[in-house]
Protein backbone atom coordinates (compact mmCIF):
# COMPACT_ATOMS: atom_id res chain seq x y z
CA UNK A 1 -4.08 -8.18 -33.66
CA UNK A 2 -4.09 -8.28 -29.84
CA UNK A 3 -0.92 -8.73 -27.76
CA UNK A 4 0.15 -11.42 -26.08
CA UNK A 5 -1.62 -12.27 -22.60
CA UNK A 6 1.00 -11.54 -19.88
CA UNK A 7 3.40 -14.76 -18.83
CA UNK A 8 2.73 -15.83 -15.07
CA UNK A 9 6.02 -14.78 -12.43
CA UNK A 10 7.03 -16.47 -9.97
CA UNK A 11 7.51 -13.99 -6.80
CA UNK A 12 10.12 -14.28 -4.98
CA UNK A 13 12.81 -12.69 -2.28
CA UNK A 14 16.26 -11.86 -2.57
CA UNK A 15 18.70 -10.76 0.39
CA UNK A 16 22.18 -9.51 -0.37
CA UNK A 17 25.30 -8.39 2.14
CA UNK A 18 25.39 -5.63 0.36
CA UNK A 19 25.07 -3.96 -3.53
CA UNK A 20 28.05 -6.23 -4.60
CA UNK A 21 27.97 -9.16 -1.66
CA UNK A 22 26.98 -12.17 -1.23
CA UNK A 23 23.22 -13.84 -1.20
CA UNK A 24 22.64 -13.86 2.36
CA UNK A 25 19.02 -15.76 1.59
CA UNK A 26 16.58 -16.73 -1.22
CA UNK A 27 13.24 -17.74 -0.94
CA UNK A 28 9.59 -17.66 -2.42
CA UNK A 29 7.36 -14.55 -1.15
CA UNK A 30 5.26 -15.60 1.19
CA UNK A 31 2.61 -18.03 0.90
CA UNK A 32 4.15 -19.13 -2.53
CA UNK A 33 5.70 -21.88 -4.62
CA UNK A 34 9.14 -22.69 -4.74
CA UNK A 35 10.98 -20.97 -6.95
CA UNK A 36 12.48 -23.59 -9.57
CA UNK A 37 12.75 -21.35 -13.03
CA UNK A 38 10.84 -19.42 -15.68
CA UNK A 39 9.97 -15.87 -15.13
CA UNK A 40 10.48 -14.08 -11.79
CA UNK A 41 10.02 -11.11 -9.54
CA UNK A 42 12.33 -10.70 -7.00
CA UNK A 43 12.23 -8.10 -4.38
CA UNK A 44 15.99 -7.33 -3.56
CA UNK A 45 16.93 -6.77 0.10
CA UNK A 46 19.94 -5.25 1.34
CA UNK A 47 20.32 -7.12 4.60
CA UNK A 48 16.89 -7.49 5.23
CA UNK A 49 15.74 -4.13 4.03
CA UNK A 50 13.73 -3.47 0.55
CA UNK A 51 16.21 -2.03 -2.22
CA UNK A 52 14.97 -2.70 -5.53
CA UNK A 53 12.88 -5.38 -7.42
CA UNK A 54 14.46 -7.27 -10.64
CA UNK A 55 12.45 -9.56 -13.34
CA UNK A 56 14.42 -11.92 -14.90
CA UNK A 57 14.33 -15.15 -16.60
CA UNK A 58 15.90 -18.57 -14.74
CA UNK A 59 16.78 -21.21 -17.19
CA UNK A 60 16.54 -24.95 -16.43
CA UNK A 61 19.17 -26.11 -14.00
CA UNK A 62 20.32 -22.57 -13.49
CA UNK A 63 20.46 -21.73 -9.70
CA UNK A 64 17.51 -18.46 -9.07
CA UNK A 65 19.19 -16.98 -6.49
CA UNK A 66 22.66 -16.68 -8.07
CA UNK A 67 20.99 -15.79 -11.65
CA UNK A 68 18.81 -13.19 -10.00
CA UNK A 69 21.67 -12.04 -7.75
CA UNK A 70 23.58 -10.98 -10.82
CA UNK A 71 20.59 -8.74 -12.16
CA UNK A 72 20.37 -7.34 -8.80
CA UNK A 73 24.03 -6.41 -8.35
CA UNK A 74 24.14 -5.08 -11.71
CA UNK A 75 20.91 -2.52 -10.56
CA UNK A 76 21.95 -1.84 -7.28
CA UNK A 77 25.98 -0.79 -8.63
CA UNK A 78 24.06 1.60 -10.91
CA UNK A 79 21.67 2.75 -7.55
CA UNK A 80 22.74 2.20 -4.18
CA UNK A 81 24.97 5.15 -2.47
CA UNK A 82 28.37 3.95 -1.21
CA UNK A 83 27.54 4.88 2.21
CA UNK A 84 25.00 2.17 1.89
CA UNK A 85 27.40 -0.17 0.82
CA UNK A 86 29.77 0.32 3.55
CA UNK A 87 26.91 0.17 5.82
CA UNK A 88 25.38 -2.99 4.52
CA UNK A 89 28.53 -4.90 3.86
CA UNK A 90 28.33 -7.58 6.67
CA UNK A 91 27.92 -11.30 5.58
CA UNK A 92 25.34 -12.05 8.03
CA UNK A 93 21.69 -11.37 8.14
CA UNK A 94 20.15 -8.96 11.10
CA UNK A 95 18.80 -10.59 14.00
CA UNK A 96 15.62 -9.37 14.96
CA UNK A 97 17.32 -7.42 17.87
CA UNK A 98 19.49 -5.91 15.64
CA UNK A 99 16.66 -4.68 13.09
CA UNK A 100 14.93 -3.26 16.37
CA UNK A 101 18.11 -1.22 17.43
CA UNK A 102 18.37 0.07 14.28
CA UNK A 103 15.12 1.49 14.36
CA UNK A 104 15.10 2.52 17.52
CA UNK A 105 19.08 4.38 16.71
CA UNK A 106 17.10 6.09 13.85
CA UNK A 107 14.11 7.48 15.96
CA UNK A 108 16.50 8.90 18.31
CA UNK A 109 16.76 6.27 20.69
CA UNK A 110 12.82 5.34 21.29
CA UNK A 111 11.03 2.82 21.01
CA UNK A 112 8.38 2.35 18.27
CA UNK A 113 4.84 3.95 19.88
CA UNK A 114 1.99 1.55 21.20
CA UNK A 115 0.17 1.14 18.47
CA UNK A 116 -3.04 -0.53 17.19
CA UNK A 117 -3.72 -2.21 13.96
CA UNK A 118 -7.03 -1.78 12.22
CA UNK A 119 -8.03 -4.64 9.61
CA UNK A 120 -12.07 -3.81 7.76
CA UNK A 121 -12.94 -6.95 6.46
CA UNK A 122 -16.03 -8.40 4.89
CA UNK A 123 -17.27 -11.54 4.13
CA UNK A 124 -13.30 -13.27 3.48
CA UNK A 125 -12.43 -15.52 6.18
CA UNK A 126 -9.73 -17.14 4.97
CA UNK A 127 -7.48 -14.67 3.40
CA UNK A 128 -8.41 -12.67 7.14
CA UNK A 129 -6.44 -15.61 8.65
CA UNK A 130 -3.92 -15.54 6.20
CA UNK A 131 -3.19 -11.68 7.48
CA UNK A 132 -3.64 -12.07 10.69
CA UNK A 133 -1.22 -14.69 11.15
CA UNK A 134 1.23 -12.53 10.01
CA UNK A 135 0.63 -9.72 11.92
CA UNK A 136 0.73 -11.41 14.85
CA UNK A 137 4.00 -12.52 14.20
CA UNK A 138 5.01 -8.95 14.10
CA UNK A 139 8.31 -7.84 16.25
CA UNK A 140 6.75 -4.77 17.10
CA UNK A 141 7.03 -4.46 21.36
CA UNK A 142 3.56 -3.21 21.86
CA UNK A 143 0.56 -3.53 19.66
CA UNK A 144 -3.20 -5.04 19.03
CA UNK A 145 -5.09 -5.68 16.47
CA UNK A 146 -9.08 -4.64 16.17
CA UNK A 147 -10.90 -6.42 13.41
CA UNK A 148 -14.11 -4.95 11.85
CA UNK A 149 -16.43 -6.62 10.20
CA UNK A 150 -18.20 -4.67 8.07
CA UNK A 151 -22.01 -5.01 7.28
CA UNK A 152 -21.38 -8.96 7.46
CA UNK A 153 -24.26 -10.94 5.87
CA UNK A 154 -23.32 -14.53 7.30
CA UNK A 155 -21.30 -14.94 11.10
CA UNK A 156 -18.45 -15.95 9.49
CA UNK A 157 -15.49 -13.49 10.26
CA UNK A 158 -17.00 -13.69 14.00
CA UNK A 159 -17.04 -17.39 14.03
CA UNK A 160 -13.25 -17.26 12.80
CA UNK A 161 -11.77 -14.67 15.43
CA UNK A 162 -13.78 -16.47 18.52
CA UNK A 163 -12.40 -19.98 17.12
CA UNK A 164 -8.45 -18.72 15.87
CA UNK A 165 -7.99 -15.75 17.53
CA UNK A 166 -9.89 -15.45 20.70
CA UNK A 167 -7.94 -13.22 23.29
CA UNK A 168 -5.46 -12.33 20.67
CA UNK A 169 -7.66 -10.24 18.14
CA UNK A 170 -10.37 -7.83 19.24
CA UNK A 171 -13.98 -8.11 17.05
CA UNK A 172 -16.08 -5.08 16.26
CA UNK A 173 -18.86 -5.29 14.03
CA UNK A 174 -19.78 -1.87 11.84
CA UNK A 175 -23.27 -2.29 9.95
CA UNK A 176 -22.75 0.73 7.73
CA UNK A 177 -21.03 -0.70 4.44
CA UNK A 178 -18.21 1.66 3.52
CA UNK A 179 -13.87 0.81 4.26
CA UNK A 180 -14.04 4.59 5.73
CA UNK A 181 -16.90 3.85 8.24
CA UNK A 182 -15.54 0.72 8.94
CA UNK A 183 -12.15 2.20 9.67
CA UNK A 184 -13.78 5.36 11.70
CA UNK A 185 -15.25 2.40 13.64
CA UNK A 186 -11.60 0.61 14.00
CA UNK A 187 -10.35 4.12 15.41
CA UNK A 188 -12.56 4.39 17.72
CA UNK A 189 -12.01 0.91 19.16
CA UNK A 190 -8.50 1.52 19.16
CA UNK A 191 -6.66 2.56 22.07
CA UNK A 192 -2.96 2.71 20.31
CA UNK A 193 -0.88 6.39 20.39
CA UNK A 194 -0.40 5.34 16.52
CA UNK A 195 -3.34 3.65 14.33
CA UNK A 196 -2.36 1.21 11.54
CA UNK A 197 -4.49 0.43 8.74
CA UNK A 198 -3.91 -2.38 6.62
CA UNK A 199 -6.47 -4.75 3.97
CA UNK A 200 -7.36 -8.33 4.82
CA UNK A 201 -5.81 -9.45 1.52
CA UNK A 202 -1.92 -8.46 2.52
CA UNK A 203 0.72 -10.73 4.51
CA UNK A 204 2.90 -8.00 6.52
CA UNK A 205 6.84 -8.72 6.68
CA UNK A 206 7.36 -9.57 10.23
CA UNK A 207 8.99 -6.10 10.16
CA UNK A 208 6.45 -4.19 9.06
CA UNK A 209 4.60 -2.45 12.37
CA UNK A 210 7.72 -1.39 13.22
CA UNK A 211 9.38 -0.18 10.80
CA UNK A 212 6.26 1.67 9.96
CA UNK A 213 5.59 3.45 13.16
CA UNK A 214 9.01 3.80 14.56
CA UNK A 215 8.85 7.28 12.43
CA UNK A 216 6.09 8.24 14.55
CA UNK A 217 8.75 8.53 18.12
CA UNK A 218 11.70 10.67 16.08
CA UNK A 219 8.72 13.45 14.73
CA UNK A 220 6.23 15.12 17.00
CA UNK A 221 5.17 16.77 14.14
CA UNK A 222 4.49 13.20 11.84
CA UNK A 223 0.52 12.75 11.44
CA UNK A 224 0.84 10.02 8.89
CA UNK A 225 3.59 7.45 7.32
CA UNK A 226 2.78 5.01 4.61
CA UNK A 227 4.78 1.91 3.25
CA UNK A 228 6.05 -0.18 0.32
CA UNK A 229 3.24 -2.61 -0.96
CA UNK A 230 4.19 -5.49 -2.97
CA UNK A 231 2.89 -8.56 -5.31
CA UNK A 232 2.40 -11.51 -3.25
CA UNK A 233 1.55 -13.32 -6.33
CA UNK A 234 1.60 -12.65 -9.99
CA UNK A 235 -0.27 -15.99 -11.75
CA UNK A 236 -2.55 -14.64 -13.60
CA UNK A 237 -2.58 -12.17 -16.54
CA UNK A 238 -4.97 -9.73 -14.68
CA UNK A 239 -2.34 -9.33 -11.40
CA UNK A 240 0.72 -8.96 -14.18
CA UNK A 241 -0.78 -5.93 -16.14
CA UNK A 242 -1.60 -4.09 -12.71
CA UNK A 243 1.83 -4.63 -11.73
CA UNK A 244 3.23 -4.05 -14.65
CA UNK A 245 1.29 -0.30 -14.73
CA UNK A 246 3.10 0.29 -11.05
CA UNK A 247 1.02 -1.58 -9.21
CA UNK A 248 0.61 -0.40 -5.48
CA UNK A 249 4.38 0.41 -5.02
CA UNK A 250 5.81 3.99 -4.34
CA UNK A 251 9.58 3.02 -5.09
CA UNK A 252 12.30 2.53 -2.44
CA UNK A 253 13.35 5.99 -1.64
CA UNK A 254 11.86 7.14 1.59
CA UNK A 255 10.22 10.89 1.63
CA UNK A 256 9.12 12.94 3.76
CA UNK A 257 5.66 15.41 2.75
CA UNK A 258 5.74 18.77 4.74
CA UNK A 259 2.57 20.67 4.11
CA UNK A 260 5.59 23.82 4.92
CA UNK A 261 7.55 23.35 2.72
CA UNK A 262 5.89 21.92 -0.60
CA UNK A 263 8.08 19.76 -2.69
CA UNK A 264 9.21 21.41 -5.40
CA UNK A 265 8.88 18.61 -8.15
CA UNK A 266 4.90 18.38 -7.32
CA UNK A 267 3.53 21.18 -8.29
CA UNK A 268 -0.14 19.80 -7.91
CA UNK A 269 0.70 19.33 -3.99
CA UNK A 270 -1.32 18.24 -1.84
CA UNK A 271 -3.55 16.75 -4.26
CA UNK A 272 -1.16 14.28 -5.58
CA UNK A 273 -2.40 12.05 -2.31
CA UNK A 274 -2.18 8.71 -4.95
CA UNK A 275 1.50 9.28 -4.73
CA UNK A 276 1.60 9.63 -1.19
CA UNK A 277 1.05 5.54 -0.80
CA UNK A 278 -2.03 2.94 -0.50
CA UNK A 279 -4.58 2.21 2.49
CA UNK A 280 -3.40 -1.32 2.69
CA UNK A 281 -0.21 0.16 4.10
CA UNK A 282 -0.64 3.15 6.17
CA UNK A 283 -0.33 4.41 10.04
CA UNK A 284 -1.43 7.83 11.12
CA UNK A 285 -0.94 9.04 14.58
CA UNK A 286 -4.03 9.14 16.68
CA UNK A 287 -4.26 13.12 17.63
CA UNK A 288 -3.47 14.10 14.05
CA UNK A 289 -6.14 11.71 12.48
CA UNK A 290 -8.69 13.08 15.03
CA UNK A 291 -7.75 16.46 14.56
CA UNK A 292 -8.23 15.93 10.42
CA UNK A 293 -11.58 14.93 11.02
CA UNK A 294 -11.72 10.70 10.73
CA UNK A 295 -12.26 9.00 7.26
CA UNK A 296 -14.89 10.86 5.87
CA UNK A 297 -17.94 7.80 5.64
CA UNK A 298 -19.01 8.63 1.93
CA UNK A 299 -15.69 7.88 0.99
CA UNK A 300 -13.86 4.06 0.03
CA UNK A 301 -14.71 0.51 -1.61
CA UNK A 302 -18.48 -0.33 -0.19
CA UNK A 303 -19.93 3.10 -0.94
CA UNK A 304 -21.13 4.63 -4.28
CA UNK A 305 -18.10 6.70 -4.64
CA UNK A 306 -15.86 3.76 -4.98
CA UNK A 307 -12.78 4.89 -3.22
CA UNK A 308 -10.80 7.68 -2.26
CA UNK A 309 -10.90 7.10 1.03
CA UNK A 310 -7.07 6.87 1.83
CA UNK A 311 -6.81 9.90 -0.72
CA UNK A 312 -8.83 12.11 1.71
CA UNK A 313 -7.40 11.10 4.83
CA UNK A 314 -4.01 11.84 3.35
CA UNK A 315 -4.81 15.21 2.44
CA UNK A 316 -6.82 16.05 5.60
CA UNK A 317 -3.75 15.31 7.64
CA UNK A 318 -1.48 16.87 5.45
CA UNK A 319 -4.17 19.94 5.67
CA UNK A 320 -3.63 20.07 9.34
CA UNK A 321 -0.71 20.78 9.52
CA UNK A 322 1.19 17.12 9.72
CA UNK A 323 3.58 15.83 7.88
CA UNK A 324 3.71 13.02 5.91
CA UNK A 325 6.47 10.02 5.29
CA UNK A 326 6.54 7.20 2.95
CA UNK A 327 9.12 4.46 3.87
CA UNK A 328 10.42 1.23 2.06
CA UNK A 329 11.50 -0.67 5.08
CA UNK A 330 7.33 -1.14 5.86
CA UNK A 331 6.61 -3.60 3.12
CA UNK A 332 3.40 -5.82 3.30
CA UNK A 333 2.62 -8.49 0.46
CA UNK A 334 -0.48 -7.70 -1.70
CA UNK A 335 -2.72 -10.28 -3.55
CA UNK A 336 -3.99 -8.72 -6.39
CA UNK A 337 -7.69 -9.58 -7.40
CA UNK A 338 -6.89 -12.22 -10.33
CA UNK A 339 -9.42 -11.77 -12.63
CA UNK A 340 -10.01 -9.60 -15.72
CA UNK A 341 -13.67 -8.55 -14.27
CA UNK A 342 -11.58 -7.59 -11.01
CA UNK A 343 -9.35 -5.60 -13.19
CA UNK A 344 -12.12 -3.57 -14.69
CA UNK A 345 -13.73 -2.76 -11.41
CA UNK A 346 -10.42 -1.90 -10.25
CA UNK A 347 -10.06 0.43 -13.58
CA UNK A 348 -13.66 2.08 -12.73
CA UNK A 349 -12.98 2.17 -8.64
CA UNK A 350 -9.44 4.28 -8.89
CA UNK A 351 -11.31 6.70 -11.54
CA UNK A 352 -14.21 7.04 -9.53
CA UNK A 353 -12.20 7.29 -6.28
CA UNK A 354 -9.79 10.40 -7.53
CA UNK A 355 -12.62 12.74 -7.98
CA UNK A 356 -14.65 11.72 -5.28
CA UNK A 357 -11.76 12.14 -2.61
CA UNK A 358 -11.58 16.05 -4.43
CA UNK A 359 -15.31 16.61 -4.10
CA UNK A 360 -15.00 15.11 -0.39
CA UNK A 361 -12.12 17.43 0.53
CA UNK A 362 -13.89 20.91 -1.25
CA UNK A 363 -16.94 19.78 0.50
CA UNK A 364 -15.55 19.33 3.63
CA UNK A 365 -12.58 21.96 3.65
CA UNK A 366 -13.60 24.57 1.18
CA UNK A 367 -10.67 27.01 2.12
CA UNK A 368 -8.47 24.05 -0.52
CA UNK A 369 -10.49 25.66 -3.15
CA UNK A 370 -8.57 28.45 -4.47
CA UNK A 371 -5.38 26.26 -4.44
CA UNK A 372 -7.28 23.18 -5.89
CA UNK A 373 -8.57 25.71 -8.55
CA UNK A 374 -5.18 26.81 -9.06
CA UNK A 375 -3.75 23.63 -10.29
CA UNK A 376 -6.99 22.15 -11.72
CA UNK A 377 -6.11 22.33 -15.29
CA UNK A 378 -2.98 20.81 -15.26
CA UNK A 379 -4.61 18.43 -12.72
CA UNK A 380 -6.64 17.25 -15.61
CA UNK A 381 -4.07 17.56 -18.09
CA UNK A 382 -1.57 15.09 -15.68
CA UNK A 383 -4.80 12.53 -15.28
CA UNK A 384 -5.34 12.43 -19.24
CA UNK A 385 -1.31 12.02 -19.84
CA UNK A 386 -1.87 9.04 -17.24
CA UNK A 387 -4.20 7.16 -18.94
CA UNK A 388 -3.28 7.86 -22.57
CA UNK A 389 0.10 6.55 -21.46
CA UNK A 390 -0.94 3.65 -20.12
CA UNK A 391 -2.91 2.47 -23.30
CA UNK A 392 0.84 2.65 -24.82
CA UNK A 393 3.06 -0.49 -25.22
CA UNK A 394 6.12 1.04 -22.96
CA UNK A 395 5.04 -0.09 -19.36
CA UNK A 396 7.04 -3.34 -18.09
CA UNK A 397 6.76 -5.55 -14.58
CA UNK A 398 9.20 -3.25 -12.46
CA UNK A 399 13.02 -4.10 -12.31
CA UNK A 400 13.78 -4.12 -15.78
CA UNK A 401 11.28 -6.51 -17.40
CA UNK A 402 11.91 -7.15 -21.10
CA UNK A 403 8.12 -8.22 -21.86
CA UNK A 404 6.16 -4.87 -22.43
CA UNK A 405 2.26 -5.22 -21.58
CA UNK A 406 0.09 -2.41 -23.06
CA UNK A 407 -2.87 -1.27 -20.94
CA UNK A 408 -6.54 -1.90 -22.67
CA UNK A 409 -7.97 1.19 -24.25
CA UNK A 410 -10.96 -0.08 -22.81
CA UNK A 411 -9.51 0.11 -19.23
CA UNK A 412 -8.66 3.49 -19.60
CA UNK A 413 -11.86 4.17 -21.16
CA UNK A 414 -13.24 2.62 -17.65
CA UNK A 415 -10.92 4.99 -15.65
CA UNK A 416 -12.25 7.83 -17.11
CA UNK A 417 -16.03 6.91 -16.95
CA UNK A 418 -15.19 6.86 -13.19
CA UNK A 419 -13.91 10.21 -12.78
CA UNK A 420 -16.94 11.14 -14.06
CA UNK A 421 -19.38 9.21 -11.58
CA UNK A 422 -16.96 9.89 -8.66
CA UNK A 423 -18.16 13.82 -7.51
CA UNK A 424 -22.35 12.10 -8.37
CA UNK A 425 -21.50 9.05 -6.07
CA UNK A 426 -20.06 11.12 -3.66
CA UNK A 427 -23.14 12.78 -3.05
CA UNK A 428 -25.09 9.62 -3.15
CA UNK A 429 -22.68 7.94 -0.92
CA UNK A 430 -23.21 11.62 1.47
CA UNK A 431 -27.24 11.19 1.65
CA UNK A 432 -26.74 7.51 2.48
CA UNK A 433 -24.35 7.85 5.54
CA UNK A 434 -26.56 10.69 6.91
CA UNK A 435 -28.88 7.89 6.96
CA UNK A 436 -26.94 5.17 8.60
CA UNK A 437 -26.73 2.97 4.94
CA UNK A 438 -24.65 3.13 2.63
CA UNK A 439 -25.56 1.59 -0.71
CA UNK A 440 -23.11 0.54 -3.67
């Protein structure tokens, strides 16, 4: 007997004084229905800044915000330091100026780096406008925002930035299919000290540039920082099993990678670059991504490998030299695809995309090979362990969910099939971009 189909969420946000204060504000994610009851996701903000996420159910005539304040103070008295709570304990939310002097406090008194924004997009005008809106509403001081269109069949995307965005949004057009080409071809438009990459299917918080590249003016020796990526919607059975199987999200402790001194809970460093964070949220700083080499063009979704793109660029900078930081407080809304088709591709693409970012970085950096070799076997051991758990029944929607959503065998089946094809698409994807195409 199958399970149960997932239960559509609402999504929604939740701001608190502090772990035990007051709701400071409630309201739908963005772009979304009002919240009335049912099922919901919450993201949990301390003040403004991402804390936790809680799942529970609202009952008719129950206020959300109060019932989902009580799950969240609950969580967060179990989670959040006291320092935190003495620190967050005002009954007011931050201003923008005050968010901005925070940052700037925590990078050592500087402001967050000029900075450029990338966006690859292809053939989806209107979810493009739904991103670009919000990233022009960014409080970031001092940033643009390149848009590449990438191996465009109709004038659409062109049409939209000349009409919506003219003066405001630069258009570059890249004819080799591939996100890594495209975003090669974003970086070298770019004129920003820091590069930020993000997918034309997010919303950003209007907190998001900065919070992401403010890191950038405290670290000289930073090359890369990546941020907290959310569900912007969760209607559909498809978008609840991803999310419920983690998703995008890296959790809401910050970390720092330092290729120096190796954390000593990963012992597959630096080839655990899936943990590092997601191309839809990510910011490297110019020189380092330079220095690493670019995206390497065989690499990402438009390519026969599939993916892997972020992976490699991860690891590259991370080979450099750089450091690496994930960060909470840069959060940017993802729609997930909503289909079950788009759920199998997606299956396929992240198998296929983990071995072809490995192939990519032995072919292009062979000195990794020894250490790669090193920690190939329990590599493979880890990526088995991954999918034979998920094809279990003990994976919930974060914050505490009480539904449990098994992954499809078949999924994981799909996953593996593309670890397989990634190192052979690779190569195909290699051939092609010497050519100047790059077929699927």
């Amino acid at each position: 007997m199958n399970p149960p189909a997932p239960r559509p969420l609402s999504v929604a946000e939740l701001d608190l004084a502090g772990p035990e204060g007051p709701v400071l504000a409630f309201r739908a994610a963005p772009g979304g229905p009002e919240v009335k009851g049912g099922d919901v996701y919450a993201l949990v903000r301390l003040r403004g800044r991402p804390a936790a996420t809680v799942v529970g159910t609202v009952a008719d005539g129950e206020d959300p915000a109060e019932a989902l304040a009580a799950l969240a103070r609950e969580r967060l008295a179990r989670t959040a330091p006291p320092s935190d709570a003495e620190r967050l304990a005002r009954t007011i939310p931050p201003s923008h100026a005050e968010r901005l002097a925070e940052v700037r406090k925590e990078a050592g008194g500087a402001a967050p780096p000029r900075t450029s924004v990338v966006v690859a997009t292809r053939e989806r005008p209107e979810p493009l406008a739904r991103a670009l809106d919000s990233l022009l509403a960014q409080d970031h001081p001092d940033f643009r925002i390149v848009v590449v269109d990438n191996a465009p069949r109709t004038t659409d995307t062109r049409d939209l930035i000349a009409r919506a965005y003219a003066g405001r949004v630069r258009y570059v057009r890249e004819d080799v299919p591939g996100l890594a080409a495209a975003h090669n071809t974003g970086a070298a438009a770019a004129d920003g000290t820091v590069l930020a990459f993000t997918d034309d299917d997010v919303v950003a918080d209007p907190h998001w540039l900065t919070a992401l590249t403010a890191p950038f003016a405290a670290d000289p020796g930073l090359g890369c920082v990546t941020g907290l990526i959310l569900p912007a919607r969760l209607a559909t059975p498809a978008q609840v099993l991803l999310e419920s199987h983690g998703g995008f999200a890296k959790g809401f402790a910050p970390r720092l990678y330092d290729p120096a001194r190796p954390p000593a809970d990963e012992p597959l460093f630096p080839f655990t670059a899936g943990g590092f964070g997601s191309g839809a949220n990510m910011a490297f700083r110019a020189d380092a991504l330079r220095r690493a080499g670019g995206f390497d063009p065989a690499t990402g979704t438009g390519t026969a490998a599939r993916g892997g793109d972020d992976l490699y660029a991860f690891v590259a900078v991370l080979s450099a030299g750089f450091r690496l930081r994930y960060t909470p407080d840069a959060l940017v809304w993802h729609h997930h695809r909503d289909t079950w088709q788009d759920l199998r591709n997606q299956a396929y693409g992240y198998g296929a995309g983990l071995t072809a970012y490995l192939t990519a970085t032995l072919v292009r950096r062979p000195r990794l090979l020894p250490a790669l070799l090193v920690r190939l076997p329990r590599g493979l051991a880890h990526a088995r362990a991954t999918t034979a758990r998920r094809g279990g029944a003990g994976s919930g929607v974060p914050g505490e969910h009480g539904t449990r959503h098994p992954w499809p065998p078949g999924l994981s089946r799909l996953e593996r099939r593309g670890m397989l094809h990634g190192p052979i698409g690779y190569a195909k994807a290699r051939v092609a971009a010497r050519r100047g195409r790059n077929p699927r």
